[in-house]
Structure formats: structure tokens, C-alpha cells
PDB file of N, CA and C in Angstrom:
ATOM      1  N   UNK A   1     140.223  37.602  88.431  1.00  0.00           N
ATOM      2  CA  UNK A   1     140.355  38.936  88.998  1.00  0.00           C
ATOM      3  C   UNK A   1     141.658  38.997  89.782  1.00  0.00           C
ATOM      4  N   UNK A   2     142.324  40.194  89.649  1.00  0.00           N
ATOM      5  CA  UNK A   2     143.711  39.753  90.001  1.00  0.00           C
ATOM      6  C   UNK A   2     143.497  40.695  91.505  1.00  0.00           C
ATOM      7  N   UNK A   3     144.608  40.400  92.373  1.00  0.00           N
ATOM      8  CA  UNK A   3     144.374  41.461  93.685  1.00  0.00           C
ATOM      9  C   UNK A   3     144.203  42.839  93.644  1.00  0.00           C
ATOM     10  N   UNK A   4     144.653  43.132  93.026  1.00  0.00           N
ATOM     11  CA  UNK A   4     145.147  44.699  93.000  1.00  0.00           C
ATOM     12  C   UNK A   4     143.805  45.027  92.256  1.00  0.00           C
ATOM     13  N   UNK A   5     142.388  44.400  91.819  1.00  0.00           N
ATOM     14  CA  UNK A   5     140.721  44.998  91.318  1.00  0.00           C
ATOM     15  C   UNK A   5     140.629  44.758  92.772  1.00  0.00           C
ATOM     16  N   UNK A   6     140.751  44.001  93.748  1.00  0.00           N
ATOM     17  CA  UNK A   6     140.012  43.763  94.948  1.00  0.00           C
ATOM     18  C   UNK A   6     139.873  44.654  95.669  1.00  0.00           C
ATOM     19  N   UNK A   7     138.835  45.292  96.367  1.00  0.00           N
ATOM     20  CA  UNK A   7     138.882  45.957  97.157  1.00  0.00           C
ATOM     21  C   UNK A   7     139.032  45.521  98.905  1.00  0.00           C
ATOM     22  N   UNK A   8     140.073  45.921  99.550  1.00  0.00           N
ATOM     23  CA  UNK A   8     140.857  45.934 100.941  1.00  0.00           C
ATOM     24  C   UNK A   8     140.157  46.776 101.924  1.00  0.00           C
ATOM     25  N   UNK A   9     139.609  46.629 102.949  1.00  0.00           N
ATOM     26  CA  UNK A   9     139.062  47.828 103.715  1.00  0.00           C
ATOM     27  C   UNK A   9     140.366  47.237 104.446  1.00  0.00           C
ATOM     28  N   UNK A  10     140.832  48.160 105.898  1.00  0.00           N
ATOM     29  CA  UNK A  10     142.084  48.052 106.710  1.00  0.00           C
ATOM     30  C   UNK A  10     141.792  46.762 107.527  1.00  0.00           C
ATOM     31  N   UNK A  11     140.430  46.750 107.938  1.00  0.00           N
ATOM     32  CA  UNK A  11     140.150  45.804 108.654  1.00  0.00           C
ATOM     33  C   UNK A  11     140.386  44.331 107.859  1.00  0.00           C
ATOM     34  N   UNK A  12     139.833  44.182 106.822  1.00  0.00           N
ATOM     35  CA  UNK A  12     140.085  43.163 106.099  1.00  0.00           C
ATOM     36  C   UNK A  12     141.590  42.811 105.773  1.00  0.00           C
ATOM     37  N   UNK A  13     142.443  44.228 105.516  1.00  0.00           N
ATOM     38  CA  UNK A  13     144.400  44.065 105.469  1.00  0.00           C
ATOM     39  C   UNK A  13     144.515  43.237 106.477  1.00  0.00           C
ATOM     40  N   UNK A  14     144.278  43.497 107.831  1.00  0.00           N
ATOM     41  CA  UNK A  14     145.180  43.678 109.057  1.00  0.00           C
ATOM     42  C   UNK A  14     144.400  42.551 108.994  1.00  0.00           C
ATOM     43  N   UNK A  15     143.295  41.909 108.879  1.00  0.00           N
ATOM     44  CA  UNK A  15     142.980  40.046 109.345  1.00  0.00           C
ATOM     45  C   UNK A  15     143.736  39.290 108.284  1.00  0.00           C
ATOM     46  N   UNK A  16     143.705  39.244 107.221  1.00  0.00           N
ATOM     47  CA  UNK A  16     144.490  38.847 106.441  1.00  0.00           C
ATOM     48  C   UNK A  16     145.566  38.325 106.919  1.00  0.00           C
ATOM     49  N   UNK A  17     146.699  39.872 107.112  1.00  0.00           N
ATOM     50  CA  UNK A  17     147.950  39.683 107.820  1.00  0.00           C
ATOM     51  C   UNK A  17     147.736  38.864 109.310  1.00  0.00           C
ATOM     52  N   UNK A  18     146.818  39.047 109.839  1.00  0.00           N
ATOM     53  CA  UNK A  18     146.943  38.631 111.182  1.00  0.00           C
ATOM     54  C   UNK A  18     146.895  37.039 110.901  1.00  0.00           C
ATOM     55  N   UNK A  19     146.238  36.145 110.175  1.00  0.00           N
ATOM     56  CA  UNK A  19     145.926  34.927 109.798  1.00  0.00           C
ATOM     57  C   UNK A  19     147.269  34.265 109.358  1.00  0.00           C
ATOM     58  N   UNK A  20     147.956  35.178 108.352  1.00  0.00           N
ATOM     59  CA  UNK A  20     149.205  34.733 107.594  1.00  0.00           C
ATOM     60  C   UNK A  20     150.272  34.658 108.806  1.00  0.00           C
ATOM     61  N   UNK A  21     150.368  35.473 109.692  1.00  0.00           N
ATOM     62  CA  UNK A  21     151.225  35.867 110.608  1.00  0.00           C
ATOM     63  C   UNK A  21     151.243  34.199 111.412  1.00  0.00           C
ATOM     64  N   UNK A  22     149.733  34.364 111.769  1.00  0.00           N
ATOM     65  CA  UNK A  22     149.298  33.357 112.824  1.00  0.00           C
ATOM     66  C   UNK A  22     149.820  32.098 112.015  1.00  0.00           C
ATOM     67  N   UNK A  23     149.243  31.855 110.801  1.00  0.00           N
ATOM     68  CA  UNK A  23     150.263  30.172 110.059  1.00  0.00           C
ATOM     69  C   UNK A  23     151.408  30.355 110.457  1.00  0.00           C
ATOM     70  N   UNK A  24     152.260  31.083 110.021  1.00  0.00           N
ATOM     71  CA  UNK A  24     153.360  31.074 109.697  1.00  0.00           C
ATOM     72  C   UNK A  24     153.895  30.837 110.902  1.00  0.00           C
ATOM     73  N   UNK A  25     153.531  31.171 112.304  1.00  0.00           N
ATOM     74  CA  UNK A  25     154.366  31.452 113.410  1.00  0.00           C
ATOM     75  C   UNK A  25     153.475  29.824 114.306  1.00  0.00           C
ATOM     76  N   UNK A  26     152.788  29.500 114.136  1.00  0.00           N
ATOM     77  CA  UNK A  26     151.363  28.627 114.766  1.00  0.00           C
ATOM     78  C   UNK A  26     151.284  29.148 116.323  1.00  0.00           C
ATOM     79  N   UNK A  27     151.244  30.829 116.484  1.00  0.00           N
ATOM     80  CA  UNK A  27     150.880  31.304 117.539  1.00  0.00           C
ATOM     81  C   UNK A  27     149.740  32.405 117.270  1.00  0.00           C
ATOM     82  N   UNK A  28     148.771  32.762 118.533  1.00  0.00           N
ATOM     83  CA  UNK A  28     148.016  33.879 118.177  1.00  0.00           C
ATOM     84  C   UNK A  28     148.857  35.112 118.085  1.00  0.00           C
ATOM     85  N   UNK A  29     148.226  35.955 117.492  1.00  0.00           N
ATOM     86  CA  UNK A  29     149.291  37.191 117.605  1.00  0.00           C
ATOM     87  C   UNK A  29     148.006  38.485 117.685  1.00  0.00           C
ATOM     88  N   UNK A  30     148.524  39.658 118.880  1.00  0.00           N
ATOM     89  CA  UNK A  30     147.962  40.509 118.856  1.00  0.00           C
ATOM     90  C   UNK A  30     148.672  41.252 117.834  1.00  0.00           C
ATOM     91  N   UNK A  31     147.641  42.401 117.010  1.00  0.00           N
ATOM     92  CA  UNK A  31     147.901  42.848 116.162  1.00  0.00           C
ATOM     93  C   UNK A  31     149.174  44.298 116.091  1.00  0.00           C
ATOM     94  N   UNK A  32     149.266  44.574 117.433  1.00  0.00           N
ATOM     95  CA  UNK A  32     150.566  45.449 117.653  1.00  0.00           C
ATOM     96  C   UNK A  32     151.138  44.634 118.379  1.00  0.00           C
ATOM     97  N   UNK A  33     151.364  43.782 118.390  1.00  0.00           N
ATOM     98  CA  UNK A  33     152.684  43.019 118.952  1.00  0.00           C
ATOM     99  C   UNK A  33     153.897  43.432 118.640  1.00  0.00           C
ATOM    100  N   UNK A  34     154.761  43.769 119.109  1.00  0.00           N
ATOM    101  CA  UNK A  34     156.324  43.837 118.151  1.00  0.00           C
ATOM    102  C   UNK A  34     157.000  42.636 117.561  1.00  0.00           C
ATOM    103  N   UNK A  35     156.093  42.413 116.066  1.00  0.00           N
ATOM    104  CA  UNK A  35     156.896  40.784 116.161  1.00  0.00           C
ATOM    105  C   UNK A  35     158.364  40.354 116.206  1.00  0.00           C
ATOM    106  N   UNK A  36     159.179  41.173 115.786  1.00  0.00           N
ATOM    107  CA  UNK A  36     161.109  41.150 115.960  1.00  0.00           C
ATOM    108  C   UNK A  36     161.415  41.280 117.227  1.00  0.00           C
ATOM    109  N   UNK A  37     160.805  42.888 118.155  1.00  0.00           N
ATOM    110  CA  UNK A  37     161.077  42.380 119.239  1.00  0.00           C
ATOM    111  C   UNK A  37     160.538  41.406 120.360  1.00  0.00           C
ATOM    112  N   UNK A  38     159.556  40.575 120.078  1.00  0.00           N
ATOM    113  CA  UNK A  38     159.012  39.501 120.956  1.00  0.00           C
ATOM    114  C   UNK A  38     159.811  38.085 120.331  1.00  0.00           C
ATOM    115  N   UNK A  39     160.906  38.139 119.455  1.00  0.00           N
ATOM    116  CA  UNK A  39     161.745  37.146 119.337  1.00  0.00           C
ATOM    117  C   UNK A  39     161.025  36.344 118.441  1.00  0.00           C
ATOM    118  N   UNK A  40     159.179  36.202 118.147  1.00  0.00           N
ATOM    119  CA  UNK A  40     158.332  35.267 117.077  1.00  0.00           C
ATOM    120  C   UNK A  40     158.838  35.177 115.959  1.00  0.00           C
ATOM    121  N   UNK A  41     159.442  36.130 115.259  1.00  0.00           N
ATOM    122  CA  UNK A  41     159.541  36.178 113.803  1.00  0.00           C
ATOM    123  C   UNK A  41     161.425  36.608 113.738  1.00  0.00           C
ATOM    124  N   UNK A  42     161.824  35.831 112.603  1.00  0.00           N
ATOM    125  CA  UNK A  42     163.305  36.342 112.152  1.00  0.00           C
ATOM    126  C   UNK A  42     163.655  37.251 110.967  1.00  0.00           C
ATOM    127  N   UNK A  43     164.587  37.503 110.677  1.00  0.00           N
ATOM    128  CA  UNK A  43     164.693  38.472 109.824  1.00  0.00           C
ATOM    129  C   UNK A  43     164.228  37.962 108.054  1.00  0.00           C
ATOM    130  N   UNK A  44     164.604  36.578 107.976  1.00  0.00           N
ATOM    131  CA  UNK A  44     163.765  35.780 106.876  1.00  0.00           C
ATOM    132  C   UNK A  44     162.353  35.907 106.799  1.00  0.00           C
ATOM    133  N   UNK A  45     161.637  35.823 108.180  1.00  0.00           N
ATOM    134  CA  UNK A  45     160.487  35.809 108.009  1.00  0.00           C
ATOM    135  C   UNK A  45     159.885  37.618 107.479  1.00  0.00           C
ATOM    136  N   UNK A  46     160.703  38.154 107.924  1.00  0.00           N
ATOM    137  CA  UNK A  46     160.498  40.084 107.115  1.00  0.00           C
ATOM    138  C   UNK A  46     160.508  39.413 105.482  1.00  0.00           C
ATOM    139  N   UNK A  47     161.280  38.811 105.035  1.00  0.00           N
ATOM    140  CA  UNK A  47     161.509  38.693 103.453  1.00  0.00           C
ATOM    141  C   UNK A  47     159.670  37.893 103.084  1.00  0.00           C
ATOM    142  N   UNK A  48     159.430  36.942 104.002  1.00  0.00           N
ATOM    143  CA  UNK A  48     158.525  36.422 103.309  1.00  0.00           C
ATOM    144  C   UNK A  48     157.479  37.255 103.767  1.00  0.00           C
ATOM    145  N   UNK A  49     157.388  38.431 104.483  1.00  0.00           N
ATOM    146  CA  UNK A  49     156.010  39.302 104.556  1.00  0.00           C
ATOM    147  C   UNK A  49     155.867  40.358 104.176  1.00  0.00           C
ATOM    148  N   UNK A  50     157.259  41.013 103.374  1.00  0.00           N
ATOM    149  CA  UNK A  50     157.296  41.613 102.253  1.00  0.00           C
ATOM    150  C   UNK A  50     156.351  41.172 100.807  1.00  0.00           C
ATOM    151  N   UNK A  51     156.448  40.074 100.889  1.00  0.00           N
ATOM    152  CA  UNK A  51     156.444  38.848  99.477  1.00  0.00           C
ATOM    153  C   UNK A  51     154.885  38.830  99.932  1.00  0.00           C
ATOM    154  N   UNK A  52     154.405  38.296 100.802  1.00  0.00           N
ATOM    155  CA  UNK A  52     152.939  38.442 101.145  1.00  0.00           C
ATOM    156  C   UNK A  52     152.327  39.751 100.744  1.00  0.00           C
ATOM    157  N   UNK A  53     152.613  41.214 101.465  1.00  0.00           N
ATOM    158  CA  UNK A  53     152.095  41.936 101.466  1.00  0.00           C
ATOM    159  C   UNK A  53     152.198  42.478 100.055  1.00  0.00           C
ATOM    160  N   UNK A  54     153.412  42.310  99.148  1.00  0.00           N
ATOM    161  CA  UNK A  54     152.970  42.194  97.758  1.00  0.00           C
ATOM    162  C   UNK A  54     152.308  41.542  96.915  1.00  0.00           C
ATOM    163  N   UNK A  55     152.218  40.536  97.045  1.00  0.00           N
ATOM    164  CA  UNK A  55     151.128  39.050  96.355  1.00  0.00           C
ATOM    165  C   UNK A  55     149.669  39.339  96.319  1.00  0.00           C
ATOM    166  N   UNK A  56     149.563  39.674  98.383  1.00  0.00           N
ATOM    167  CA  UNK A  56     147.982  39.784  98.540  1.00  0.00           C
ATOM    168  C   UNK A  56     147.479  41.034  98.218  1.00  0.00           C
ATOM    169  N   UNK A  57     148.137  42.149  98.075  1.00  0.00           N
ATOM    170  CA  UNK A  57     147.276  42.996  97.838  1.00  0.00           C
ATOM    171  C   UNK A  57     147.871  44.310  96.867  1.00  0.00           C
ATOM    172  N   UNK A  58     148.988  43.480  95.900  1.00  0.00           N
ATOM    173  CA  UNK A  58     148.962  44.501  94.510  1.00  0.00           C
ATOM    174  C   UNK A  58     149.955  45.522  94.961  1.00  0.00           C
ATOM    175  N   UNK A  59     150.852  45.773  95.912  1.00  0.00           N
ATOM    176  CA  UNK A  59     151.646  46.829  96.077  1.00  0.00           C
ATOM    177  C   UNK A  59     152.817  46.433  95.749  1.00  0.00           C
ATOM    178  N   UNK A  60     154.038  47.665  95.518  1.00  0.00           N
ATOM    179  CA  UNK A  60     155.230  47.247  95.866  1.00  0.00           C
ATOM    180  C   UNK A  60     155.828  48.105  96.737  1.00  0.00           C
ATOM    181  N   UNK A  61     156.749  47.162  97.614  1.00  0.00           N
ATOM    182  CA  UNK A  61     157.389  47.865  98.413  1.00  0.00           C
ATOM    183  C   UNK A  61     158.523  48.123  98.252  1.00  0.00           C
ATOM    184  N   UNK A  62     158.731  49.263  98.237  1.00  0.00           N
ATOM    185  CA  UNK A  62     160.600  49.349  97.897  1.00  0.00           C
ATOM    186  C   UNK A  62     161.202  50.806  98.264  1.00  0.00           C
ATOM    187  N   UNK A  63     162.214  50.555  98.286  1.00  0.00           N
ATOM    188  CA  UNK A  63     163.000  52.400  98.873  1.00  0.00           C
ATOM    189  C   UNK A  63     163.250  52.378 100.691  1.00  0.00           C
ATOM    190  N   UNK A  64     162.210  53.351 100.622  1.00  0.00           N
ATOM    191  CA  UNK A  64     162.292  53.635 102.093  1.00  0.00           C
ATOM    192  C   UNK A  64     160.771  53.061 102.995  1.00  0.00           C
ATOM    193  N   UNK A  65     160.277  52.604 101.991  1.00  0.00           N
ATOM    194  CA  UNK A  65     159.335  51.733 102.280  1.00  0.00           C
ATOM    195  C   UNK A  65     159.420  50.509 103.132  1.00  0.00           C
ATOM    196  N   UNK A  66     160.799  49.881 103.211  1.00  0.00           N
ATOM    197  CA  UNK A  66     161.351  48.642 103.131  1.00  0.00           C
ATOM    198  C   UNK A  66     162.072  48.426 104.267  1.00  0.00           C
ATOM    199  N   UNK A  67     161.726  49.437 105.477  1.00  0.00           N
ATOM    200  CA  UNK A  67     162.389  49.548 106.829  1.00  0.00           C
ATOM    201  C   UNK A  67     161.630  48.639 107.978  1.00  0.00           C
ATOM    202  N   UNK A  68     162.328  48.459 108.497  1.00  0.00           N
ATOM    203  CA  UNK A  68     161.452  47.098 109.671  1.00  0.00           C
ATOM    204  C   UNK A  68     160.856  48.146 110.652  1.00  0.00           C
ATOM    205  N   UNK A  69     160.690  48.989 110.601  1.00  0.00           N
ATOM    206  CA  UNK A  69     159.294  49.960 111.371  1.00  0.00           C
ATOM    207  C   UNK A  69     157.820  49.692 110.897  1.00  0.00           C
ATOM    208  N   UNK A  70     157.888  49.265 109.399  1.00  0.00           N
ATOM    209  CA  UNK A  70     156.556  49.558 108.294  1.00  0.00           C
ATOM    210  C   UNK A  70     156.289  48.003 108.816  1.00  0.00           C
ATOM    211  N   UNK A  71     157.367  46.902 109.138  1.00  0.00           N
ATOM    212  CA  UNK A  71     156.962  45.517 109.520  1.00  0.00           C
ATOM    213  C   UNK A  71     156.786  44.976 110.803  1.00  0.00           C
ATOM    214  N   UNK A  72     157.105  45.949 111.535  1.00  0.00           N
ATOM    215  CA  UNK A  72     157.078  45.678 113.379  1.00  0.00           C
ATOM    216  C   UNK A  72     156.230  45.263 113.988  1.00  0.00           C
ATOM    217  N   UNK A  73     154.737  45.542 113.426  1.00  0.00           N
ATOM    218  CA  UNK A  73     153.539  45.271 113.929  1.00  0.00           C
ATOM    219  C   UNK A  73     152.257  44.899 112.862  1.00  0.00           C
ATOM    220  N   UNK A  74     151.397  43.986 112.970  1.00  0.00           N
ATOM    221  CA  UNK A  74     150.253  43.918 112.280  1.00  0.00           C
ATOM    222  C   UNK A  74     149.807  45.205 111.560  1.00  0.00           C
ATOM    223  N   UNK A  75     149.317  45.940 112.693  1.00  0.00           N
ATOM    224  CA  UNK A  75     148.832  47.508 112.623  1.00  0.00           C
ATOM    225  C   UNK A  75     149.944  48.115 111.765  1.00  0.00           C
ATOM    226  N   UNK A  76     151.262  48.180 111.931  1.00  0.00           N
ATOM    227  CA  UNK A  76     151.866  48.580 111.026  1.00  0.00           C
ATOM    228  C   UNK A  76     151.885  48.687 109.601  1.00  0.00           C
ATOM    229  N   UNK A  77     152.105  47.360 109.293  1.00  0.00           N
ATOM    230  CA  UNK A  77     151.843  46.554 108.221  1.00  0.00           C
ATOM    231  C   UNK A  77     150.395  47.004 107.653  1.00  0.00           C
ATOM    232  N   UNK A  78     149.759  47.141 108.404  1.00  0.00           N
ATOM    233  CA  UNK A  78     147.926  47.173 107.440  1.00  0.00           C
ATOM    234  C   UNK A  78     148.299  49.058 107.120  1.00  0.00           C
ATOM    235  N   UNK A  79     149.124  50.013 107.802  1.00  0.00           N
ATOM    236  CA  UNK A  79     149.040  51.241 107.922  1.00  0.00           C
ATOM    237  C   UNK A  79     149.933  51.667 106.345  1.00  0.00           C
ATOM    238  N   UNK A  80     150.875  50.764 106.427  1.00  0.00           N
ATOM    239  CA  UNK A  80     152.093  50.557 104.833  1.00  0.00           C
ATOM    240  C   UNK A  80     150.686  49.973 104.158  1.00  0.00           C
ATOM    241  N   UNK A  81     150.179  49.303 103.962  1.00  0.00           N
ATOM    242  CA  UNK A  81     149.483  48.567 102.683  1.00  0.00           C
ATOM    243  C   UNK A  81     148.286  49.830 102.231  1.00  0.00           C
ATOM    244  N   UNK A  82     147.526  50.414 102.962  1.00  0.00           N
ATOM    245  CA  UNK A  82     146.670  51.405 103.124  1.00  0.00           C
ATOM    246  C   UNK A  82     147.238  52.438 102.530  1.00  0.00           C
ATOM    247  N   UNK A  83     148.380  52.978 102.912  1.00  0.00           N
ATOM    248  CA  UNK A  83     149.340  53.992 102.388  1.00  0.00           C
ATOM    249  C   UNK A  83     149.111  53.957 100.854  1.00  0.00           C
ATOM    250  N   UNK A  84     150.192  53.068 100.379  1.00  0.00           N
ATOM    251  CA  UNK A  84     150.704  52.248  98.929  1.00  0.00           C
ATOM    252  C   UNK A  84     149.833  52.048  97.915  1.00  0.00           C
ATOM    253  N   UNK A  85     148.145  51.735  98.682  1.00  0.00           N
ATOM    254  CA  UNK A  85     147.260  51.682  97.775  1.00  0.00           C
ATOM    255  C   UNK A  85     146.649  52.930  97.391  1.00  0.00           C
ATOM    256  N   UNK A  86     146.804  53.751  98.795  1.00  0.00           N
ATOM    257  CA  UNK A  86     146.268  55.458  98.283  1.00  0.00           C
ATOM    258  C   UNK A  86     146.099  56.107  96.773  1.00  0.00           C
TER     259      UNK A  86
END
């Protein structure tokens, strides 16, 4: 079954992301955190949560989609994936 049959409720996006966030960084992270501006995450790490948020859940992001507002925050991020799947 590939991602994109799965069904995502927001809550389930945003833990997801929050888990991936949390490996990747080995800190907790509240889910509106500003991760760029709290210095946790670099601009590489935007490339690999682009790449996540396409993998895990069947979207693509691209255009104007692709602005570090849609990546600033957990909540953000689950609000772009929710969108995309509409």
C-alpha cells in the first residue's frame, strides 16, 4: 500500500512530523516552534523536510508552495500537507 491510499488525520501529520523533526534534531520540539528562527534546524535541513513531507504522505510540493513560511513550524507543515491532500 503506497502512502498516498493511507489515510492522514492532521493529528496523525503533525506527530509524524513532530517524531521526524525530533530524530533529526535529538531535541523535543513544540509543535509551533519556529524551527529556523530558534537556530535548531538549517536551511539543508528545509531540503530534507520537503523530501519527508513528500515520501510520507504522497504530496508534491512545488511553486509557491515551497516558501519557508509552509516550513516554519510543525503546525505549519501539518496545515501545507492537509492543504495538498484536499
Amino acid at each position: 500500500m503506497s502512502t498516498t491510499e493511507q489515510v492522514h488525520s492532521p493529528e496523525e501529520i503533525r506527530a509524524n512530523l513532530a517524531e521526524f523533526v525530533e530524530q533529526q534534531t535529538k531535541s523535543a520540539v513544540a509543535t509551533d516552534l519556529d524551527l529556523f528562527g530558534s537556530g535548531l534546524v538549517s536551511s539543508l535541513f528545509a531540503l530534507q523536510l520537503v523530501v519527508h513531507v513528500e515520501t510520507a504522505f504522497g504530496v508534491a510540493v512545488q511553486g509557491a508552495d515551497l516558501k519557508l513560511d509552509n516550513f516554519r513550524t510543525i503546525d505549519a507543515i501539518t496545515d501545507l500537507v492537509v492543504r495538498l491532500r484536499a
